[in-house]
C-alpha atoms as a PDB file:
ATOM      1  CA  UNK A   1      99.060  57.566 113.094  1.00  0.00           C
ATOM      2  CA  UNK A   2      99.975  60.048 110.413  1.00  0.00           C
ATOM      3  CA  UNK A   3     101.417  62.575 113.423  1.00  0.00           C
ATOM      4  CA  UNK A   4     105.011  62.490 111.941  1.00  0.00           C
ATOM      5  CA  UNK A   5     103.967  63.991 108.872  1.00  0.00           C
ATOM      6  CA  UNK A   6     104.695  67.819 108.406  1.00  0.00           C
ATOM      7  CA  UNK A   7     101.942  70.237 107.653  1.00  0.00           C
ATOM      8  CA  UNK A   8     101.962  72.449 105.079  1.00  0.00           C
ATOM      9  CA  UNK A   9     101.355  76.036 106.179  1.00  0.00           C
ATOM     10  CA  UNK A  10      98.134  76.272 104.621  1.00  0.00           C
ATOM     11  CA  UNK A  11      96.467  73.097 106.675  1.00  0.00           C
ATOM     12  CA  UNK A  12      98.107  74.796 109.932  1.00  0.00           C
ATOM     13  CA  UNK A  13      96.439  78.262 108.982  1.00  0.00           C
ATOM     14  CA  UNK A  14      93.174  76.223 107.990  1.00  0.00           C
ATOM     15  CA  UNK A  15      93.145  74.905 112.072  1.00  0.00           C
ATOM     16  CA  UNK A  16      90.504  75.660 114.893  1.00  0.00           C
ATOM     17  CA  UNK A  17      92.131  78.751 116.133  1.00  0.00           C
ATOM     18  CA  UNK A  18      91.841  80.338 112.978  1.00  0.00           C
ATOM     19  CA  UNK A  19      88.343  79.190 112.945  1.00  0.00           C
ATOM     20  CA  UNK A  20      87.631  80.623 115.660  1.00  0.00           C
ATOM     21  CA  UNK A  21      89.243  83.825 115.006  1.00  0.00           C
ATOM     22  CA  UNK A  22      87.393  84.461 111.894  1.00  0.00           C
ATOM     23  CA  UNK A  23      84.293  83.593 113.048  1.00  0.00           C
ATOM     24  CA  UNK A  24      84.632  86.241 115.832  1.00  0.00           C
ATOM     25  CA  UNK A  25      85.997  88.786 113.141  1.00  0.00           C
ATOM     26  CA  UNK A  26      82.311  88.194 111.386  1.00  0.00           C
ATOM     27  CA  UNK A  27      80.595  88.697 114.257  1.00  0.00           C
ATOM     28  CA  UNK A  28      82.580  92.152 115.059  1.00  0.00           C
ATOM     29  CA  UNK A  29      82.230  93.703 111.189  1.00  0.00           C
ATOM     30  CA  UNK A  30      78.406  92.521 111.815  1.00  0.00           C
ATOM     31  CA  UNK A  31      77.941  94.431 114.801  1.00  0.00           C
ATOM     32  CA  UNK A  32      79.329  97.207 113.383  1.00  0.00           C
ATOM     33  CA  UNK A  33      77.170  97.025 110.604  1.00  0.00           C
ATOM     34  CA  UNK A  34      74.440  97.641 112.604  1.00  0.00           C
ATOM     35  CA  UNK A  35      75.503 100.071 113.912  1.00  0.00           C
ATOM     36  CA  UNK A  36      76.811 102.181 111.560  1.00  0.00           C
ATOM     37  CA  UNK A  37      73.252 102.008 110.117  1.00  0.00           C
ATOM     38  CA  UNK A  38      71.659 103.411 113.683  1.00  0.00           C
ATOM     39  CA  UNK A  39      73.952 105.865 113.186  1.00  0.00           C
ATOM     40  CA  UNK A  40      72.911 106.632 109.353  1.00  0.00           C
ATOM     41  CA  UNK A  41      68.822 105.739 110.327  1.00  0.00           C
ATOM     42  CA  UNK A  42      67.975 109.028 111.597  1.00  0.00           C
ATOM     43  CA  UNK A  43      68.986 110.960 108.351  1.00  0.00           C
ATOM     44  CA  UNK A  44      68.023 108.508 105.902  1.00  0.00           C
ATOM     45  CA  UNK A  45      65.321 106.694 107.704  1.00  0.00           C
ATOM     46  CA  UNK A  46      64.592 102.789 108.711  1.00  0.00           C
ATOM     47  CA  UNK A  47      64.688  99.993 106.117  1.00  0.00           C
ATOM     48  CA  UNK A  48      66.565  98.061 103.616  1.00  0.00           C
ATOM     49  CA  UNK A  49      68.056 100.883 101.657  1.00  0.00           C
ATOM     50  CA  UNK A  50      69.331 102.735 104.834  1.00  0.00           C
ATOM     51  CA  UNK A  51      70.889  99.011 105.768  1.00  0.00           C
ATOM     52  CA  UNK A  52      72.652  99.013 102.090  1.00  0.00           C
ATOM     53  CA  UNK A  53      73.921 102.268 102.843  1.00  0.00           C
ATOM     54  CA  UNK A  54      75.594 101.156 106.049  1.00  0.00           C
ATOM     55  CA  UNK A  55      76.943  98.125 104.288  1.00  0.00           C
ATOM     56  CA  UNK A  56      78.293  99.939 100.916  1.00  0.00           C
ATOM     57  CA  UNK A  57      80.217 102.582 103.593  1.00  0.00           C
ATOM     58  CA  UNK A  58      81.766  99.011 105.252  1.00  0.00           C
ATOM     59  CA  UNK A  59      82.607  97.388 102.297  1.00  0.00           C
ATOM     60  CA  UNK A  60      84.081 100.598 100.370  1.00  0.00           C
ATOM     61  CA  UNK A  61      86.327 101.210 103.442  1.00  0.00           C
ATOM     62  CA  UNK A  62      87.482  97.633 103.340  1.00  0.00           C
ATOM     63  CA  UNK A  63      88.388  97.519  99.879  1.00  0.00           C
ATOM     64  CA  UNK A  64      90.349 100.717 100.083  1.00  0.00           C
ATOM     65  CA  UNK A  65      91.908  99.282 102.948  1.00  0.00           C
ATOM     66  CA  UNK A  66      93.162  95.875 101.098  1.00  0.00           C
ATOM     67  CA  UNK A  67      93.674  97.496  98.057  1.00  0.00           C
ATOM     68  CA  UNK A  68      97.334  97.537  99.041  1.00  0.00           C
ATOM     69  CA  UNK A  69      97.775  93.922  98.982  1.00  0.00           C
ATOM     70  CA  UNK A  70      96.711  94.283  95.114  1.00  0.00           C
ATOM     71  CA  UNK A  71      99.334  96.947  94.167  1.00  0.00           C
ATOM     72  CA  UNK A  72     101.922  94.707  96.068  1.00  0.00           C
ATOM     73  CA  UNK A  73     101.381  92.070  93.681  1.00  0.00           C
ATOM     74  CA  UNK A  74     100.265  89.465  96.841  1.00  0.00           C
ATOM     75  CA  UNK A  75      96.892  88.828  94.989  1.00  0.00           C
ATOM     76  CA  UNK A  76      95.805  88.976  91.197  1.00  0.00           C
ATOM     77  CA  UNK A  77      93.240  91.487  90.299  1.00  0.00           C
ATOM     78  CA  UNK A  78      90.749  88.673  89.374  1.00  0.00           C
ATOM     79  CA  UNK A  79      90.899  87.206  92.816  1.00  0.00           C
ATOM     80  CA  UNK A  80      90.796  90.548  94.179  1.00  0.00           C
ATOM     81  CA  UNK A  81      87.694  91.133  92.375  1.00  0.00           C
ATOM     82  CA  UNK A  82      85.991  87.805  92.935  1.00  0.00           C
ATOM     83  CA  UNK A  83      86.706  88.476  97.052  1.00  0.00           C
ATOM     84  CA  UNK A  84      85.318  92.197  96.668  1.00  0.00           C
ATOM     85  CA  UNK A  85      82.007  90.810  94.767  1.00  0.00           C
ATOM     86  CA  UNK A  86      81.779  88.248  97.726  1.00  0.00           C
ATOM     87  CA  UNK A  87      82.196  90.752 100.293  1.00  0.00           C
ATOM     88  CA  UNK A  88      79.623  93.466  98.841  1.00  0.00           C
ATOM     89  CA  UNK A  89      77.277  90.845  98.627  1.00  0.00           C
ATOM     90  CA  UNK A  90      77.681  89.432 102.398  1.00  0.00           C
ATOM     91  CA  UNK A  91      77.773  92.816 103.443  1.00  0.00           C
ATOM     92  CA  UNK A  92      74.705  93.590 102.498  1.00  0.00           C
ATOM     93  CA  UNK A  93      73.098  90.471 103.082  1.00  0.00           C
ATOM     94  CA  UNK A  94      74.195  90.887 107.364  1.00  0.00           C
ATOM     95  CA  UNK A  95      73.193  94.914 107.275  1.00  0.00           C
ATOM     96  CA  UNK A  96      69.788  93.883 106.091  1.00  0.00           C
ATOM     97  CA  UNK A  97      69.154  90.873 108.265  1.00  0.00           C
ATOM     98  CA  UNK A  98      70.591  93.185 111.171  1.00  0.00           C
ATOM     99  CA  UNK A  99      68.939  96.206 110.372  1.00  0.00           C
ATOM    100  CA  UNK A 100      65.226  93.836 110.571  1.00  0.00           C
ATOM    101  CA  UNK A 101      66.333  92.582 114.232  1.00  0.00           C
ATOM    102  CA  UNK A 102      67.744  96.006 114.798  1.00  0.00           C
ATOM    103  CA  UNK A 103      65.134  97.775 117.553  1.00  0.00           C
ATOM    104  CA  UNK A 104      65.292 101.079 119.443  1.00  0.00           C
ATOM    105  CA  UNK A 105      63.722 102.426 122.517  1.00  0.00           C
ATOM    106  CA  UNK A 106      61.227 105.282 121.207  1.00  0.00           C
ATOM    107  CA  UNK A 107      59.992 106.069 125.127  1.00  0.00           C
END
């Protein structure tokens, strides 16, 4: 009914493909997650901390990576903070759930 209306840019970037795109982007940084922390496990040992490790390393690299988009002026520092705060804290939240379902063959 409402089909002759233009989207804005925003509600076409909000769609399913982008959906679907981010959703697989999660899954990917959560893989690697885990397994940057098998890599780290057998100098620093299994658990939590190891897992925070693995996801500090992530997130650090991430936020070096889109610090650019700061110094460009495309976001404000507050936002860029607010996102980075976010990010640390799902970061860590995925290496330690994936680090407890994490399992290796010891035979």
């Amino acid at each position: 009914m409402d089909a002759w209306i233009p989207r804005s840019a925003t509600q076409a970037a909000l769609g399913g493909p982008s959906v679907v795109a981010g959703l697989i982007l999660k899954l990917v940084i959560g893989i690697l997650l885990v397994a940057g922390y098998a890599a780290i496990r057998p100098r620093f040992g299994p658990g939590p901390k190891t897992a925070l490790y693995s996801a500090v390393f992530a997130w650090a690299l991430g936020a070096v990576f889109f610090s650019d988009y700061l110094m460009l002026g495309m976001i404000s520092a507050a936002t860029y903070i607010v996102v980075e705060v976010l990010q640390l804290v799902s970061f860590s939240a995925a290496a330690v759930v994936g680090a407890r379902l994490y399992t290796e063959n010891t035979a």
